[in-house]
N, C-alpha and C. Protein backbone atom coordinates (compact mmCIF):
# COMPACT_ATOMS: atom_id res chain seq x y z
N UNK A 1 74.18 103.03 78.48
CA UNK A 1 75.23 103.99 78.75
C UNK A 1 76.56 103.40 78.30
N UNK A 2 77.19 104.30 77.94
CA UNK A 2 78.51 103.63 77.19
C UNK A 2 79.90 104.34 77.76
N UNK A 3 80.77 103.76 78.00
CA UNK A 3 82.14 103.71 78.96
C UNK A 3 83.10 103.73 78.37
N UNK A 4 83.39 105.25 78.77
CA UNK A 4 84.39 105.78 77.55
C UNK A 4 85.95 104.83 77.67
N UNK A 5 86.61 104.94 76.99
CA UNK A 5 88.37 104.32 77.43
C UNK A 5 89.03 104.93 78.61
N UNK A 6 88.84 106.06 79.22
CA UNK A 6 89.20 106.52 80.25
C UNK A 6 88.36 106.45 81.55
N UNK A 7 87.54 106.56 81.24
CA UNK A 7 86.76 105.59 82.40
C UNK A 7 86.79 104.03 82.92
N UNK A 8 86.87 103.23 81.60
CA UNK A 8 87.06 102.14 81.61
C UNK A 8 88.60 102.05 82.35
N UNK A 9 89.57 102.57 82.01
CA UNK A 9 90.59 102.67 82.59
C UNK A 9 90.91 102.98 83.98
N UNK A 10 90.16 103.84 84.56
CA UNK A 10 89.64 104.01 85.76
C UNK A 10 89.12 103.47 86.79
N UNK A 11 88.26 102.69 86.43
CA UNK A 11 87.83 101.63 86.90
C UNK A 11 88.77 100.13 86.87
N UNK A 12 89.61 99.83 85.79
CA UNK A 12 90.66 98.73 85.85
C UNK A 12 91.52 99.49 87.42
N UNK A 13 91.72 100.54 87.49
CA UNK A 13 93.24 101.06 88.08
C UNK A 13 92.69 101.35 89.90
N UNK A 14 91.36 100.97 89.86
CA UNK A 14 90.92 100.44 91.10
C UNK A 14 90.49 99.30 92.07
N UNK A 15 91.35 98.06 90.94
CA UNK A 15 91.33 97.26 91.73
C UNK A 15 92.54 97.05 92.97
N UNK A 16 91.93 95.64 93.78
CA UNK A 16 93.21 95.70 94.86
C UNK A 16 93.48 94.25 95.31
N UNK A 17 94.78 93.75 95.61
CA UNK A 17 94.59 92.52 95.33
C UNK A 17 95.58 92.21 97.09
N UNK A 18 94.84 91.78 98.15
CA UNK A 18 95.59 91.34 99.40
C UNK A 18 96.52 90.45 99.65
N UNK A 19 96.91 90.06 100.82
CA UNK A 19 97.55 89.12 100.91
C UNK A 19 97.08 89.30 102.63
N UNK A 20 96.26 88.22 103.07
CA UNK A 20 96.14 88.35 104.87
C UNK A 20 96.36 87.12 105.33
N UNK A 21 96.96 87.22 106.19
CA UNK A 21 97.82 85.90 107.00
C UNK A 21 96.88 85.42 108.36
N UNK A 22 96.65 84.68 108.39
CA UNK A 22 95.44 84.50 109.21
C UNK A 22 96.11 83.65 110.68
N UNK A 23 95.76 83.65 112.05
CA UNK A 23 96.47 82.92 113.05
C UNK A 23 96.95 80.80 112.57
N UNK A 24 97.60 80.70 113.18
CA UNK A 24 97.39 78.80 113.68
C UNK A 24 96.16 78.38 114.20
N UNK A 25 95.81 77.42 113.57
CA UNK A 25 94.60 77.12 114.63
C UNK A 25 95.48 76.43 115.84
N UNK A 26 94.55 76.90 116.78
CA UNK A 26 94.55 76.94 118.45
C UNK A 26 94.39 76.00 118.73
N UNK A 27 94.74 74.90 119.45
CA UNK A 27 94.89 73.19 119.84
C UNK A 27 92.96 73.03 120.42
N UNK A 28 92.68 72.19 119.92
CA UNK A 28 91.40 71.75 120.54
C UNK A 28 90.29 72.34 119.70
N UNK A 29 90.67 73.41 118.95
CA UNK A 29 89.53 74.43 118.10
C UNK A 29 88.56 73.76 117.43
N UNK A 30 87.67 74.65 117.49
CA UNK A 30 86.03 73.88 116.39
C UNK A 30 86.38 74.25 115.61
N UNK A 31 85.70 73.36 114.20
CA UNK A 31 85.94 73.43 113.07
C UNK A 31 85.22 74.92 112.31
N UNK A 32 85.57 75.74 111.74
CA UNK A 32 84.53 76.89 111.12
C UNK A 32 83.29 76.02 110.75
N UNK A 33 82.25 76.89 111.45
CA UNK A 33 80.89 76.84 110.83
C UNK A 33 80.61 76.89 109.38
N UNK A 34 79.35 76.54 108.70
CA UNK A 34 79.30 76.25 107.59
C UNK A 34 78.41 77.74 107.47
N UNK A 35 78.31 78.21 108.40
CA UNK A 35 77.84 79.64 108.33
C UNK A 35 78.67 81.13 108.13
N UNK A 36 80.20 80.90 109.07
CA UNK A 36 81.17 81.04 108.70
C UNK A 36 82.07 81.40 107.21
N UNK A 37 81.98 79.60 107.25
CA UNK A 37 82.51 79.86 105.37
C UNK A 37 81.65 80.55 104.20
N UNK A 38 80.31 80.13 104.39
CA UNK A 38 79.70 81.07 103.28
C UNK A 38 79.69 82.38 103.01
N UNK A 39 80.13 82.94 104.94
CA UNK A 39 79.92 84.45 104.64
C UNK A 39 81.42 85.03 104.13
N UNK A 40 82.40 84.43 104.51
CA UNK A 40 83.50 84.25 104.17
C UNK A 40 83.69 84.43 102.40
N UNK A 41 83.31 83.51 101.78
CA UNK A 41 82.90 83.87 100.85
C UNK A 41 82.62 84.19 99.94
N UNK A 42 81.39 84.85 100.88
CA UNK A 42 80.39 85.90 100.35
C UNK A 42 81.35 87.52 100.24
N UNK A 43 81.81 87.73 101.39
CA UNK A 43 82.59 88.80 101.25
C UNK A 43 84.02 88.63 100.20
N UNK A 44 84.69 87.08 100.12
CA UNK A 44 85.56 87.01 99.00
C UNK A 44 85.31 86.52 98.28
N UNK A 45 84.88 86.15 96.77
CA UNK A 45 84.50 84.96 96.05
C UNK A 45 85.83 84.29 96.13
N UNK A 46 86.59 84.49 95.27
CA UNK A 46 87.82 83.59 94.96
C UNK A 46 89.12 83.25 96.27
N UNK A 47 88.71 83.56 97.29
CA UNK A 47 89.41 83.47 98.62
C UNK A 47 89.90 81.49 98.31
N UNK A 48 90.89 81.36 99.00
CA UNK A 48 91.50 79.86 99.20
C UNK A 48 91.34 79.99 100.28
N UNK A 49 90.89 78.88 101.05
CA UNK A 49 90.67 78.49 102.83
C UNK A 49 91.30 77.07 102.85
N UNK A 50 91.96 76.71 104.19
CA UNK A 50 92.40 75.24 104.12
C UNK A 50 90.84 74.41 105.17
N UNK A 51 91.24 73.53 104.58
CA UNK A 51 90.03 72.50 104.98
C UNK A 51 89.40 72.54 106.31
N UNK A 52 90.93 72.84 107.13
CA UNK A 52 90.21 72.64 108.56
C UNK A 52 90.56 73.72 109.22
N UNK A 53 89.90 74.93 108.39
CA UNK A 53 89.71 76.26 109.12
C UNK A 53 88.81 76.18 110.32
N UNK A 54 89.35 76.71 111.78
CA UNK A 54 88.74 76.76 112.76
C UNK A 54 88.12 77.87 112.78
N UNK A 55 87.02 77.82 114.28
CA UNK A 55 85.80 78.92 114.58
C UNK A 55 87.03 80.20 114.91
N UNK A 56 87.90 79.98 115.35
CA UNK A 56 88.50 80.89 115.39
C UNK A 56 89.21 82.10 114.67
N UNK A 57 89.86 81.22 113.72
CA UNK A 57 90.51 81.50 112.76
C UNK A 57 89.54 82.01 111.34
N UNK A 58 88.21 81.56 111.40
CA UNK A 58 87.56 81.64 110.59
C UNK A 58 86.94 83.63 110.87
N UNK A 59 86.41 83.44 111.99
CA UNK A 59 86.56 84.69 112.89
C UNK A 59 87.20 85.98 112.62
N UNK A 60 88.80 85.84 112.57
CA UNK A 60 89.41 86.47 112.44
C UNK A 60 89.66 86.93 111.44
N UNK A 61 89.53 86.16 110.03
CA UNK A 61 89.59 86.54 109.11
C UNK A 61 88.27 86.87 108.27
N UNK A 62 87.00 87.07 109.05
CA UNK A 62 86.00 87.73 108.57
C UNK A 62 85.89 89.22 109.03
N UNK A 63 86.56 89.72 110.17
CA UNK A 63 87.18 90.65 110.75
C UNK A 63 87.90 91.43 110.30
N UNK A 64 88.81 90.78 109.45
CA UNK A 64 90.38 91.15 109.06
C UNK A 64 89.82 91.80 107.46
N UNK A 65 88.78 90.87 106.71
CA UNK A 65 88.23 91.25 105.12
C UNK A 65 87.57 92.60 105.39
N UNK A 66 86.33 92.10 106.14
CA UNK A 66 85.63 93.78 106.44
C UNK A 66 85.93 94.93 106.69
N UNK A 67 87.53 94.79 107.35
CA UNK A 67 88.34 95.70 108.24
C UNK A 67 89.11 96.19 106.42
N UNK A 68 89.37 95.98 105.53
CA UNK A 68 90.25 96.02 104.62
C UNK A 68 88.95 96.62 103.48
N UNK A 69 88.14 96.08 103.69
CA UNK A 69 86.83 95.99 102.72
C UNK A 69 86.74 98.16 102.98
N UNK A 70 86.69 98.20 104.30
CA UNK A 70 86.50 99.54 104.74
C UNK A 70 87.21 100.56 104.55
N UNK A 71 88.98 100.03 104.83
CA UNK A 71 89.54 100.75 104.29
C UNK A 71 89.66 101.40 102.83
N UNK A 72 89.08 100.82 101.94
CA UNK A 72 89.14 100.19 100.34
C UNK A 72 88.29 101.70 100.16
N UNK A 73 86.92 100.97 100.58
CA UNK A 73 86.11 101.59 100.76
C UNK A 73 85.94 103.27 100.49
N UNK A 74 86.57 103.61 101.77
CA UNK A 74 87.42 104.95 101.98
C UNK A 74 88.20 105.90 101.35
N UNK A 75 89.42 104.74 100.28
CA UNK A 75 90.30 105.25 99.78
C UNK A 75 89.20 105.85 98.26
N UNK A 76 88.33 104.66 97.57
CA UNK A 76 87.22 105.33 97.03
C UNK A 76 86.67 106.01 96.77
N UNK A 77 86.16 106.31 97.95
CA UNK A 77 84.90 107.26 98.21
C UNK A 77 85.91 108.61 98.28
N UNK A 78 87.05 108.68 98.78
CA UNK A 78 87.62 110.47 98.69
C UNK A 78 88.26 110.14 97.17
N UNK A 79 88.59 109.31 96.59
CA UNK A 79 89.09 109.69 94.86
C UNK A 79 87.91 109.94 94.06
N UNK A 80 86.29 109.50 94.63
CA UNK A 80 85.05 109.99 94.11
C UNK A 80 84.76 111.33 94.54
N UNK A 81 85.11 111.94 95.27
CA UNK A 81 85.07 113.15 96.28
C UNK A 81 85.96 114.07 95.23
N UNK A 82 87.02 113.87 94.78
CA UNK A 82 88.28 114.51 94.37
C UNK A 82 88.02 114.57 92.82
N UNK A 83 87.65 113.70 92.43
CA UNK A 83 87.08 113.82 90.70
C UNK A 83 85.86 114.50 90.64
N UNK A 84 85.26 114.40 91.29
CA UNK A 84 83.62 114.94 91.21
C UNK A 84 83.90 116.11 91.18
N UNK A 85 85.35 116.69 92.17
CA UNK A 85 84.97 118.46 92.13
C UNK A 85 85.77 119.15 90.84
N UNK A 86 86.34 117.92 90.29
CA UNK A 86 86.93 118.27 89.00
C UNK A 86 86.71 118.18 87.70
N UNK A 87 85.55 117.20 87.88
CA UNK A 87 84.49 116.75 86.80
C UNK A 87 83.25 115.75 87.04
N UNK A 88 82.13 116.98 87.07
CA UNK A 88 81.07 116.73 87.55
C UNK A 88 80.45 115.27 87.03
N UNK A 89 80.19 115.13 85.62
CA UNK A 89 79.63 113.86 84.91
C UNK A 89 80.24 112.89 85.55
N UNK A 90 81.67 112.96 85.59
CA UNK A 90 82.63 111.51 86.20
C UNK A 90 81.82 110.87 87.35
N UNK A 91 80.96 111.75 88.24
CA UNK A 91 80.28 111.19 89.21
C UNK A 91 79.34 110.30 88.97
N UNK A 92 78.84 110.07 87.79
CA UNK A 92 77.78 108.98 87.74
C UNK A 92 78.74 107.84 87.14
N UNK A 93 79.83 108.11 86.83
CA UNK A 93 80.56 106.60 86.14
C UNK A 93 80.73 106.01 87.95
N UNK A 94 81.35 107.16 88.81
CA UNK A 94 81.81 106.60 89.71
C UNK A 94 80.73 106.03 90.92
N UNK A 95 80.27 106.30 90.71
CA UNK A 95 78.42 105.55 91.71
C UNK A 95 78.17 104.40 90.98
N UNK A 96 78.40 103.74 89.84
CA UNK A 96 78.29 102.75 88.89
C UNK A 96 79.82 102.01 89.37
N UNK A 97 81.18 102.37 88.75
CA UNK A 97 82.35 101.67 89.52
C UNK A 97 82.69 101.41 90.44
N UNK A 98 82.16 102.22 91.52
CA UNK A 98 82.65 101.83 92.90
C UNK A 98 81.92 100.56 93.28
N UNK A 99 80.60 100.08 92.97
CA UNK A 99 80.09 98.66 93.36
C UNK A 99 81.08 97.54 92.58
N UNK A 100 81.66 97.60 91.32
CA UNK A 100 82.30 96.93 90.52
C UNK A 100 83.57 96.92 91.07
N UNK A 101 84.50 98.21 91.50
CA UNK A 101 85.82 98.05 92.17
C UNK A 101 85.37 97.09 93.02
N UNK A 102 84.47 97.30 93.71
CA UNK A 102 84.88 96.55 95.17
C UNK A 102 84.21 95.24 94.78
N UNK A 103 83.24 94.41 93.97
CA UNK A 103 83.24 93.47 93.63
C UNK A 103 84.31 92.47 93.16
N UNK A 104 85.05 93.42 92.11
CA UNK A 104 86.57 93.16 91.71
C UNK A 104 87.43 92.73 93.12
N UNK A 105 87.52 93.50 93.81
CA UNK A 105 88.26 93.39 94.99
C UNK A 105 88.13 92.09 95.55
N UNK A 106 86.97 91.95 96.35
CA UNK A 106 85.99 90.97 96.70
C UNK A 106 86.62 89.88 96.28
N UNK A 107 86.39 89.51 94.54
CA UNK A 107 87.42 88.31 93.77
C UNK A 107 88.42 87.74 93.62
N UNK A 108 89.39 88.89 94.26
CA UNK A 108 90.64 89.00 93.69
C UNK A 108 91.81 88.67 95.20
N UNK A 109 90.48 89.07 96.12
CA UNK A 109 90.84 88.75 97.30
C UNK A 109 91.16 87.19 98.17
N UNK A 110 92.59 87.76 98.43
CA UNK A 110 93.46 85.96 98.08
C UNK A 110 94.55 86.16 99.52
């Protein structure tokens, strides 16, 4: 299948790039699990974490991605809603981009 320039364009103009501020760690805190960071992530590839991210803090900001991941999500799924009733074909680019936006996202997420 081949991806026209306006599609392709379409798909660039859905990425999203954060900025989430995460608490202090809390005096005495455990260190994040190594279960933690992977899922961490897993949900961001290119995320920066400091070394001695706590259980807490680690927590919060797996909370805070998913919580943003959803919103994303959302905003998506009704601009797939809104093209589809305006051009039917566009719907299969967009069942194909929307895993890629939000992969993009995922990456970019910093």
């Amino acid at each position: 299948m081949t991806i026209s320039k306006e599609e392709r364009e379409w798909v660039e103009s859905q990425k999203k790039s954060v900025d989430v501020t995460f608490p202090e760690k809390k005096p005495n805190e455990e260190p994040a699990t190594e279960k933690q960071i992977n899922y961490i992530r897993h949900l961001s590839k290119d995320i920066e974490l400091p070394d001695d991210l706590g259980k807490w803090q680690a927590s919060f900001l797996i909370d805070k991605i998913k919580h943003i991941q959803d919103e994303f999500h959302d905003e998506l799924a009704k601009m797939r809603i809104s093209i589809e009733q305006k051009k039917g074909c566009l719907g299969v680019l967009i069942i194909i981009a929307l895993p890629v936006s939000i992969l993009y996202f995922l990456l970019n997420l910093s």
